[in-house]
Protein backbone atom coordinates (compact mmCIF):
# COMPACT_ATOMS: atom_id res chain seq x y z
CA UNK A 1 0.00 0.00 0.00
CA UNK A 2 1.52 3.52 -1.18
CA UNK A 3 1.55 5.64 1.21
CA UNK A 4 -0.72 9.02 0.71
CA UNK A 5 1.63 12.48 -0.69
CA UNK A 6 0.72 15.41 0.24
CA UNK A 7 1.45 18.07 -2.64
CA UNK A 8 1.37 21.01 -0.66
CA UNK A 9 2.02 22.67 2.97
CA UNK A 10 -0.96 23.58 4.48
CA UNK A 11 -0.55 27.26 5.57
CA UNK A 12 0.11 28.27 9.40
CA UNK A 13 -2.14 30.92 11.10
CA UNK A 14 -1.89 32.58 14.66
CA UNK A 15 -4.16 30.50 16.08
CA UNK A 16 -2.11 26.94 15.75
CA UNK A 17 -0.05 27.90 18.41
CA UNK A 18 3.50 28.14 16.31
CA UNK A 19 2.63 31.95 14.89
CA UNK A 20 2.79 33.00 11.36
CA UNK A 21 6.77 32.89 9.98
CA UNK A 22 7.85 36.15 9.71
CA UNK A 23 11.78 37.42 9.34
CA UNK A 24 11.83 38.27 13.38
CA UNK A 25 14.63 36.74 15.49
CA UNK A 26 13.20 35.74 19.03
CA UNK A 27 14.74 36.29 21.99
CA UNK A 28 12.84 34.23 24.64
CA UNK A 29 12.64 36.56 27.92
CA UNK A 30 10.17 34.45 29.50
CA UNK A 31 10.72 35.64 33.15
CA UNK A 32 9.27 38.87 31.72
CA UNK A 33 6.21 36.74 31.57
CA UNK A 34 5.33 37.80 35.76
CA UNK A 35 5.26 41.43 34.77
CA UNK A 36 2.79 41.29 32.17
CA UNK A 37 0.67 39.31 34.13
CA UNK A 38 1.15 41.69 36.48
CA UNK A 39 2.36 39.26 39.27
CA UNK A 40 3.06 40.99 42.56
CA UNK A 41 1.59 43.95 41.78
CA UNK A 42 -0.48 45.78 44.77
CA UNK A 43 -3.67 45.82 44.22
CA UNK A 44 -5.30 48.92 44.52
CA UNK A 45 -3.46 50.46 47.98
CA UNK A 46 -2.46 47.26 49.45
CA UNK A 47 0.78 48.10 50.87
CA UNK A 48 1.39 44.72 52.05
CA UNK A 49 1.51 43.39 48.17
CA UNK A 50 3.49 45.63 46.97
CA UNK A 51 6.81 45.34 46.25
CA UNK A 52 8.31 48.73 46.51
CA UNK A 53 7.27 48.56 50.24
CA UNK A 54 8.52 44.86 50.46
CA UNK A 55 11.97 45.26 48.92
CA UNK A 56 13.02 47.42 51.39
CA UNK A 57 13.50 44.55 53.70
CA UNK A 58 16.37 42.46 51.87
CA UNK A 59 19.62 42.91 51.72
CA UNK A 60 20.49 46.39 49.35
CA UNK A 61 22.05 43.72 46.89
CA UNK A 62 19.47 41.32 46.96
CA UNK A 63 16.71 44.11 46.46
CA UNK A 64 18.64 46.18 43.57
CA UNK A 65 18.93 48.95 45.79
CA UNK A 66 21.25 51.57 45.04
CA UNK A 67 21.38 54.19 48.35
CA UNK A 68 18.62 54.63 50.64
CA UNK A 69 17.77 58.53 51.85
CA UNK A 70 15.60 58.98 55.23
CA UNK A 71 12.39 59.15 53.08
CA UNK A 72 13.07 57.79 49.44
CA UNK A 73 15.25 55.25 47.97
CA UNK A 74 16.94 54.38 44.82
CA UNK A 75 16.39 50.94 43.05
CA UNK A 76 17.54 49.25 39.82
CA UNK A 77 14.66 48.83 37.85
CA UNK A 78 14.36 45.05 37.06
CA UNK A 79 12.31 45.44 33.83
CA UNK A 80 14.77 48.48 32.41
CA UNK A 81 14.17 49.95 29.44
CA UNK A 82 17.91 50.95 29.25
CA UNK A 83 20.91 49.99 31.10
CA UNK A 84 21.41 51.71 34.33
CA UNK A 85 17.44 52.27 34.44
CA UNK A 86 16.95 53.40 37.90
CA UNK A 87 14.10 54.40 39.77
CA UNK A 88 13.51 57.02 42.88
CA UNK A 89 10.48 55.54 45.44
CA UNK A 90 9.15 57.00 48.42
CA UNK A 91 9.72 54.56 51.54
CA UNK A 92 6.12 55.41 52.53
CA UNK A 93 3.20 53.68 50.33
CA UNK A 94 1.81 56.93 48.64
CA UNK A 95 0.25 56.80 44.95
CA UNK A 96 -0.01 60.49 44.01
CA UNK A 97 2.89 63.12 43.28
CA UNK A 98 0.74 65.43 45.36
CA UNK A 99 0.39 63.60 47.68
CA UNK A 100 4.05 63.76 48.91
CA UNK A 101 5.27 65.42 51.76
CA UNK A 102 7.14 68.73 51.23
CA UNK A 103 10.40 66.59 53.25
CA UNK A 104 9.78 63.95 50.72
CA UNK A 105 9.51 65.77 47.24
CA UNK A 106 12.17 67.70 48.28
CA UNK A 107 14.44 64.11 49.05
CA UNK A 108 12.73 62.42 45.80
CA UNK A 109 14.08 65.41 44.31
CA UNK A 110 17.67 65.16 45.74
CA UNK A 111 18.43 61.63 45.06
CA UNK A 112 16.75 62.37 40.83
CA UNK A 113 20.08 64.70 40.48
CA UNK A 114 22.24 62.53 42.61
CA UNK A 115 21.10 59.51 40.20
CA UNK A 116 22.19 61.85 37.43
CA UNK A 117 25.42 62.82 38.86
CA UNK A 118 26.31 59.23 39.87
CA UNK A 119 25.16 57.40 36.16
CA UNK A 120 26.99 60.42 34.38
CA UNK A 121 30.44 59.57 36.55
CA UNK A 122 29.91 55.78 35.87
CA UNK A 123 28.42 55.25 32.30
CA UNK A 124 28.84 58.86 30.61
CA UNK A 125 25.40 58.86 29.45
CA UNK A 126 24.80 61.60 26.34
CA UNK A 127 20.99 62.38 27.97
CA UNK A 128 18.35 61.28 30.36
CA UNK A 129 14.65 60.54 30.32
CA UNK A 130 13.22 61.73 33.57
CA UNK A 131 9.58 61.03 35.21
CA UNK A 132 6.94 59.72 36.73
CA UNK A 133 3.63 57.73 35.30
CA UNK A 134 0.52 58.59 37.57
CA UNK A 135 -1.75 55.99 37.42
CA UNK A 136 -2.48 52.91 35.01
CA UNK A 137 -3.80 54.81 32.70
CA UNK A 138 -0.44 56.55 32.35
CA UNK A 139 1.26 53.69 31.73
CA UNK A 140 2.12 53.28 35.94
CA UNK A 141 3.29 49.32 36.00
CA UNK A 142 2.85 49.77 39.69
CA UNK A 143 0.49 52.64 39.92
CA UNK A 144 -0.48 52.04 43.74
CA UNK A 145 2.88 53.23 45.04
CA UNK A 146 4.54 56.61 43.47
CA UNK A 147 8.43 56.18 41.36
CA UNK A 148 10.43 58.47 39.50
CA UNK A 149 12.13 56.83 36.82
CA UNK A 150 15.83 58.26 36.12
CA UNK A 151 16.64 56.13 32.14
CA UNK A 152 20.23 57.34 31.16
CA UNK A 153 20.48 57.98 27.18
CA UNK A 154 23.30 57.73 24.77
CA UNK A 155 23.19 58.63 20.89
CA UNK A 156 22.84 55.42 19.02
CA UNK A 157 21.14 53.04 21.91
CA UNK A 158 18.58 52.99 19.80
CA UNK A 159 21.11 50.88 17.24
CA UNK A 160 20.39 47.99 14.52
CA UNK A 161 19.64 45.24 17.53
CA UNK A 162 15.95 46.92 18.46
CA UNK A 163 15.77 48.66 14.74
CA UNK A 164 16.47 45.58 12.62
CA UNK A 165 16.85 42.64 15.10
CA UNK A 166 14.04 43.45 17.25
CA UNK A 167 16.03 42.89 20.41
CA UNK A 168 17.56 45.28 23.52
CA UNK A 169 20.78 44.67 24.90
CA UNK A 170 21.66 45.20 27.92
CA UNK A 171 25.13 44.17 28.23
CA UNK A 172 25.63 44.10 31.78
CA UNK A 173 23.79 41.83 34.66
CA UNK A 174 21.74 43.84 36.53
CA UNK A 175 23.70 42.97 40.02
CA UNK A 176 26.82 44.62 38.65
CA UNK A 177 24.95 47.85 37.35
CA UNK A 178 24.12 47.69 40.75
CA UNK A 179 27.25 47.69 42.37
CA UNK A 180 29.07 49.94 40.26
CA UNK A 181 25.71 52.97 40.76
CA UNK A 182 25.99 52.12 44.90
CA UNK A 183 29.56 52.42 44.79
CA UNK A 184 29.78 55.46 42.58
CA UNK A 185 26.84 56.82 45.18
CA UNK A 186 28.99 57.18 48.26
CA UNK A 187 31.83 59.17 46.84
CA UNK A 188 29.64 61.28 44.56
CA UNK A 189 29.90 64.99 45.81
């Protein structure tokens, strides 16, 4: 008995699971995976979710965290969007810029420029994005509990790897980002 030929490839679509071929590389990132589904995210103003207000309590290394002020801190953010992505949080659970104290935006403030100063002496970034989302709708990935994000900029990080490959590169671990921003904190005047 012959067996049967089949003349022709029967064509892929989304939905059988493998995607449509296309002439993107992937890089597989799947512990990116917990933030989209939004896994240990506060919900709402639950303080005792969230992880801003839980980080605080491991080791600096352990936690990302940079320096540590009497009200605010500075953490690596673990989802960057460049290297040396850092972020400036209130200790205290608070959701709104206005909410702040007048102590604490003046400290949030204070550690933005020192974050500047200190990624400028270590990386010699060209430029910097600077701010804050408020609220989901803004694009907040935690909006229950208030950050300023400090993203240094060169010319060229946008290169061929997220223009043509499709991928970011971050070429150092974030642990060692880490270590050279804390360092670079203490002695920066």
């Amino acid at each position: 008995m012959a067996a049967a030929v089949r003349s022709e490839e029967p064509e892929l679509v989304a939905q059988d699971g493998v995607g449509i071929p296309d002439a993107l590389q992937r890089l597989w990132t799947p512990h990116r995976m917990a933030y989209i589904r939004g896994e240990n995210k506060p919900q709402d103003d639950d303080a005792a979710g969230c992880p801003f207000c839980t980080l605080v309590d491991l080791d600096d290394a352990d936690a990302l965290v940079i320096a540590r002020g009497e009200r605010v801190y500075a953490v690596l953010n673990l989802y960057p969007y460049n290297p040396g992505h850092l972020m400036v949080v209130p200790f205290r659970h608070v959701a709104d810029y206005t909410a702040l104290t007048a102590a604490e935006t003046v400290e949030l403030a204070e550690f933005t420029q020192r974050a500047m100063l200190v990624a400028r002496r270590v990386a010699a970034p060209h430029g910097f994005n600077i701010g804050m989302n408020q609220g989901v709708i803004a694009g907040a990935g935690i909006a229950a509990h208030l950050h300023q994000h400090v993203v240094p900029r060169w010319g060229g990080d946008a290169n061929f790897m997220p223009v043509v490959g499709h991928t970011k590169v971050l070429p150092q671990l974030l642990g060692e980002t880490r270590a050279l921003l804390a360092e670079a904190w203490s002695v920066t005047d």
